[in-house]
N, C-alpha and C. Protein backbone atom coordinates (compact mmCIF):
# COMPACT_ATOMS: atom_id res chain seq x y z
N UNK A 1 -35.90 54.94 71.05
CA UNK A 1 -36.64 53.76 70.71
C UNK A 1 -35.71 52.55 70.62
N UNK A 2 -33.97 52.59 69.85
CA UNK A 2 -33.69 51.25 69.88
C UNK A 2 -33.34 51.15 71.42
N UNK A 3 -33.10 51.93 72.60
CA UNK A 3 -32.41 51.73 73.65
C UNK A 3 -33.36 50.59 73.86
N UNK A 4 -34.48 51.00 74.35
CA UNK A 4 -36.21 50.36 74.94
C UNK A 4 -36.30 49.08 74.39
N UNK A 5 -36.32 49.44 72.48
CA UNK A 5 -36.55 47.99 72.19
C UNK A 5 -35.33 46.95 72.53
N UNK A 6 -34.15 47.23 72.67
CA UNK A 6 -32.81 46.55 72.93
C UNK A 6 -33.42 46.13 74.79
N UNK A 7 -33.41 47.20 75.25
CA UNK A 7 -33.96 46.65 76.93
C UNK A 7 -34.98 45.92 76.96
N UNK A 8 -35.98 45.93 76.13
CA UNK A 8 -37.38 45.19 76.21
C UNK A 8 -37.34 43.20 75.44
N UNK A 9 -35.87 43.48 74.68
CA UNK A 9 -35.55 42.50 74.21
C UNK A 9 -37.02 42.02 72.71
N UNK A 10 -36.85 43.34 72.25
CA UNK A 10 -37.75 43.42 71.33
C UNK A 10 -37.25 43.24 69.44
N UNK A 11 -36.04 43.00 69.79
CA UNK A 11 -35.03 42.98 68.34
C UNK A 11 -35.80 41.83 67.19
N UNK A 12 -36.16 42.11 66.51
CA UNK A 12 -36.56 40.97 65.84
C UNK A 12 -37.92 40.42 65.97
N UNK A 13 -38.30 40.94 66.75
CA UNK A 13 -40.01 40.43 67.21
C UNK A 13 -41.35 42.06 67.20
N UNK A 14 -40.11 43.20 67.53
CA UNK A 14 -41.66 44.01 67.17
C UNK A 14 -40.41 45.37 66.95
N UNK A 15 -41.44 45.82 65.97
CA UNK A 15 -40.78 46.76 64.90
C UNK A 15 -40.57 48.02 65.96
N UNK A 16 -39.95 48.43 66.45
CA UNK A 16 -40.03 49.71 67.19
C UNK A 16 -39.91 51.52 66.56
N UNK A 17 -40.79 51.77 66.31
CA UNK A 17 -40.50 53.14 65.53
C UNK A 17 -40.68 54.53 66.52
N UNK A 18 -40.67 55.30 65.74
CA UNK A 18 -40.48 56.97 66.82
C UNK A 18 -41.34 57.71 66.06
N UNK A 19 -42.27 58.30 65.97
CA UNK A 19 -43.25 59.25 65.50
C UNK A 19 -42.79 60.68 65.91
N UNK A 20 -41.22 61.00 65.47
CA UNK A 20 -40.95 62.60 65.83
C UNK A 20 -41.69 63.47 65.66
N UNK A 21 -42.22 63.67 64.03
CA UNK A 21 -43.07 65.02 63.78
C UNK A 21 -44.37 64.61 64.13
N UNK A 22 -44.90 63.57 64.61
CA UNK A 22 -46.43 63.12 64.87
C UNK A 22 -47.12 62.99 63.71
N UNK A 23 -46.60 62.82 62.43
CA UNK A 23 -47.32 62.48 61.37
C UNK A 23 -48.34 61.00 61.18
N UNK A 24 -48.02 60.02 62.21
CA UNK A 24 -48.39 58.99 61.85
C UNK A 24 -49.98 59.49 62.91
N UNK A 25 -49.60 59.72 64.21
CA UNK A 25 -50.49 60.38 64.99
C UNK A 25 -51.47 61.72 64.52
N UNK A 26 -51.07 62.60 63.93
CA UNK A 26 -51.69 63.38 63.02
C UNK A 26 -52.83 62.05 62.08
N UNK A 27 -52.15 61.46 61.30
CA UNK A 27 -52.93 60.78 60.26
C UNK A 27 -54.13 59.83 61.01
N UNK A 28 -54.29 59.48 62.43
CA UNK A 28 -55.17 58.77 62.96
C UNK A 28 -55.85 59.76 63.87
N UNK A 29 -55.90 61.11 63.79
CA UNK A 29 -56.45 62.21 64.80
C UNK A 29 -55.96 61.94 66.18
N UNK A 30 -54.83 61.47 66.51
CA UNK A 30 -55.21 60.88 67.71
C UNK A 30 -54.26 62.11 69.23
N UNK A 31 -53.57 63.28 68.34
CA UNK A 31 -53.23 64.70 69.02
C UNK A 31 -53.97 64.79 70.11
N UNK A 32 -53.22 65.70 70.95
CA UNK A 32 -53.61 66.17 71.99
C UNK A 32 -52.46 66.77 72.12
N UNK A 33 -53.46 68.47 72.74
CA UNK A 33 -52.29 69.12 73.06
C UNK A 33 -52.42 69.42 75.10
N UNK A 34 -51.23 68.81 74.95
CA UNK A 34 -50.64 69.07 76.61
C UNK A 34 -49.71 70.06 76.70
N UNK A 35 -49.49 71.09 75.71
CA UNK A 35 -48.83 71.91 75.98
C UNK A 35 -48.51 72.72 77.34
N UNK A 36 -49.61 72.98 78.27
CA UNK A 36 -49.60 73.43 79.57
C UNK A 36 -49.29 72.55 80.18
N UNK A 37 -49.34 71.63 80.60
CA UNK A 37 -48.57 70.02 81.11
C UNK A 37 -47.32 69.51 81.10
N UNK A 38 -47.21 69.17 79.86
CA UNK A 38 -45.92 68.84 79.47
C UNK A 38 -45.33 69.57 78.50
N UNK A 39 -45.58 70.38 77.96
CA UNK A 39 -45.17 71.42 77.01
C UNK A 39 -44.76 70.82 75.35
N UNK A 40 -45.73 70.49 75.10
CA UNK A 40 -46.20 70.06 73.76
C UNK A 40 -47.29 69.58 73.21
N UNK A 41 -47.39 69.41 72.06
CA UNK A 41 -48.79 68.49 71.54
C UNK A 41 -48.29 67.06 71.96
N UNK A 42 -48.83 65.80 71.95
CA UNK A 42 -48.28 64.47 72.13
C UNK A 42 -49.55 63.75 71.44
N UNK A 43 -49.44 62.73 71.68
CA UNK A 43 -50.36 61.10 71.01
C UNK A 43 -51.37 60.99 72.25
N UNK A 44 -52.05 60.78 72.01
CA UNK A 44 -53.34 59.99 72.87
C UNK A 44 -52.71 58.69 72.96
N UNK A 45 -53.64 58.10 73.86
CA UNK A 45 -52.82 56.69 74.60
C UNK A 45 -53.70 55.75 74.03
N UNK A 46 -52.91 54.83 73.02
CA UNK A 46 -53.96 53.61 72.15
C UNK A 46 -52.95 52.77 71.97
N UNK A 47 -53.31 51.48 71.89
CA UNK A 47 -52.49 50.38 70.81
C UNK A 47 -53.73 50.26 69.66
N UNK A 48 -52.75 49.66 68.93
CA UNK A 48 -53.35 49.34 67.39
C UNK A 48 -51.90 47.52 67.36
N UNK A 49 -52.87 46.76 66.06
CA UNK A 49 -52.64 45.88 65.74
C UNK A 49 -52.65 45.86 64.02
N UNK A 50 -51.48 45.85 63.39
CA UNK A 50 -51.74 45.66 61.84
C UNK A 50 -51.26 44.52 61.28
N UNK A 51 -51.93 44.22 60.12
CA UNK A 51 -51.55 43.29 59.40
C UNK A 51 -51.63 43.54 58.25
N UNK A 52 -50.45 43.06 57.30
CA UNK A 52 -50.06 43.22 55.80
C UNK A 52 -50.55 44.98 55.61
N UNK A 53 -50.26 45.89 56.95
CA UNK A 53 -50.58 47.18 56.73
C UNK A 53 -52.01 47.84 56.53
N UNK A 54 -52.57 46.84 57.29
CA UNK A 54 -54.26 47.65 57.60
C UNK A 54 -54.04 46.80 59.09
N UNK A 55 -55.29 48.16 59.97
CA UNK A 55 -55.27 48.42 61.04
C UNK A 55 -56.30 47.32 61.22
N UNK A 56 -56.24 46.35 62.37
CA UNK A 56 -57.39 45.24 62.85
C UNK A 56 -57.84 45.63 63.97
N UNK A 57 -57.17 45.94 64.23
CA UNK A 57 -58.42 46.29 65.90
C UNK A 57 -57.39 47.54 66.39
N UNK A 58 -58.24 48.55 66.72
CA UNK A 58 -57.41 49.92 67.75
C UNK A 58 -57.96 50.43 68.77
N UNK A 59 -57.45 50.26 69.42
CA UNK A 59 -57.91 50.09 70.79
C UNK A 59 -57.46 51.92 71.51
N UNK A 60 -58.50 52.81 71.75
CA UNK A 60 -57.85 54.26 72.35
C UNK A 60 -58.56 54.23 73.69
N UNK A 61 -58.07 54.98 74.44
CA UNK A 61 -58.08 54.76 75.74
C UNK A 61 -58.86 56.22 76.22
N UNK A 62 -59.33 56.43 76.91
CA UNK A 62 -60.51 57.48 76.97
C UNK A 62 -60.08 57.77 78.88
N UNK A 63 -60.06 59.34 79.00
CA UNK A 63 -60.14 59.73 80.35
C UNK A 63 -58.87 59.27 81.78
N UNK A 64 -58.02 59.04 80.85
CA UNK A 64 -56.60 58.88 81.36
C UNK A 64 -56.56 57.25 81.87
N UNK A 65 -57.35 56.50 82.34
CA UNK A 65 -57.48 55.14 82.27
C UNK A 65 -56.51 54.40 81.51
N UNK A 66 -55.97 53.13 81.46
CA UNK A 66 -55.18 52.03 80.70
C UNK A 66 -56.03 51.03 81.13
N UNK A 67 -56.65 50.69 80.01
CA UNK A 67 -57.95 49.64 80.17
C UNK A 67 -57.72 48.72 78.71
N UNK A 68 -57.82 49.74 77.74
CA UNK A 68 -58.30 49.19 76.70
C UNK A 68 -56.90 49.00 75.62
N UNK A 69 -56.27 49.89 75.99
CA UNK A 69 -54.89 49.83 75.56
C UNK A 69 -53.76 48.22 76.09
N UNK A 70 -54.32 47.57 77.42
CA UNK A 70 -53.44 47.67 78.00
C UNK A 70 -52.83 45.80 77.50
N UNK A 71 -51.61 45.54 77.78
CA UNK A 71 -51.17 44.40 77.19
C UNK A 71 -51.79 43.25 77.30
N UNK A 72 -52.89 43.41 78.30
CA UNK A 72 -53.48 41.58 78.05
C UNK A 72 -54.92 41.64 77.63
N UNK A 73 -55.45 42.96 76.94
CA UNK A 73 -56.16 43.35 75.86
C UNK A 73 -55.61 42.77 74.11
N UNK A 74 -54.20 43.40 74.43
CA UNK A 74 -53.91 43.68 72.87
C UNK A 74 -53.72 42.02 72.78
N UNK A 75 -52.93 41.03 73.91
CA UNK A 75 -52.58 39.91 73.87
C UNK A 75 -54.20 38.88 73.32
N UNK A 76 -55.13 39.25 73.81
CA UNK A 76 -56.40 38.51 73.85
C UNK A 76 -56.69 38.46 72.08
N UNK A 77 -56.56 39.59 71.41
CA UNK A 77 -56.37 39.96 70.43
C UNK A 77 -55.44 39.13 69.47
N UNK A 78 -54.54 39.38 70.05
CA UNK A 78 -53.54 38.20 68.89
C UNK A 78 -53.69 37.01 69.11
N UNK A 79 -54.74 36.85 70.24
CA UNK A 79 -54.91 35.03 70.42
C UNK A 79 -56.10 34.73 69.76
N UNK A 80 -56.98 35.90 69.22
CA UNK A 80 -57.97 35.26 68.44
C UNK A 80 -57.75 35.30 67.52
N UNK A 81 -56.50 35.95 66.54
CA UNK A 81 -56.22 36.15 65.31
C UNK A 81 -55.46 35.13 65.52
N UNK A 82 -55.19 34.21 66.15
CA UNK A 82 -53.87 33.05 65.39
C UNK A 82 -55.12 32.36 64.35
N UNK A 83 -56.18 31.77 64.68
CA UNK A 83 -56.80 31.15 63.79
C UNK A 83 -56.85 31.61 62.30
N UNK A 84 -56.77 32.87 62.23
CA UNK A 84 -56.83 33.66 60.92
C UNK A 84 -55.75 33.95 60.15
N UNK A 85 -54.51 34.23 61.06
CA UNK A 85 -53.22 34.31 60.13
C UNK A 85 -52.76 33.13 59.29
């Protein structure tokens, strides 16, 4: 995660974390096991948006698609919340 966020030039602007044991993923149901695939359980494919630590909009992505997840979704999103922050 810091390689990505260091390459993505993300230092200081978005928190980059690692969900090793999938606890955070566990806590939103959002598992799937691909064990025959890729040989493990993993995360379902979503963005989420929080503020002061509650979830505003989460966006999960259904049937292998990047639609609803995808960055000029989540972007549309933080452009209607500037009025509100």
């Amino acid at each position: 995660m810091e390689a990505w966020g260091k390459d993505m030039k993300a230092e200081g602007k978005v928190r980059m974390l690692a969900d090793v044991r999938r606890d955070f993923t566990k806590a939103l149901d959002m598992e799937v096991d691909l064990s025959k695939q890729m040989g493990s359980i993993r995360s379902k494919r979503y963005s989420l948006i929080c503020r002061d630590g509650v979830i505003t909009h989460f966006n999960e992505e259904e049937g292998g698609e990047i639609k609803n997840s995808a960055a000029g979704v989540i972007i549309g999103q933080l452009k209607a919340m500037q009025g509100k922050l």
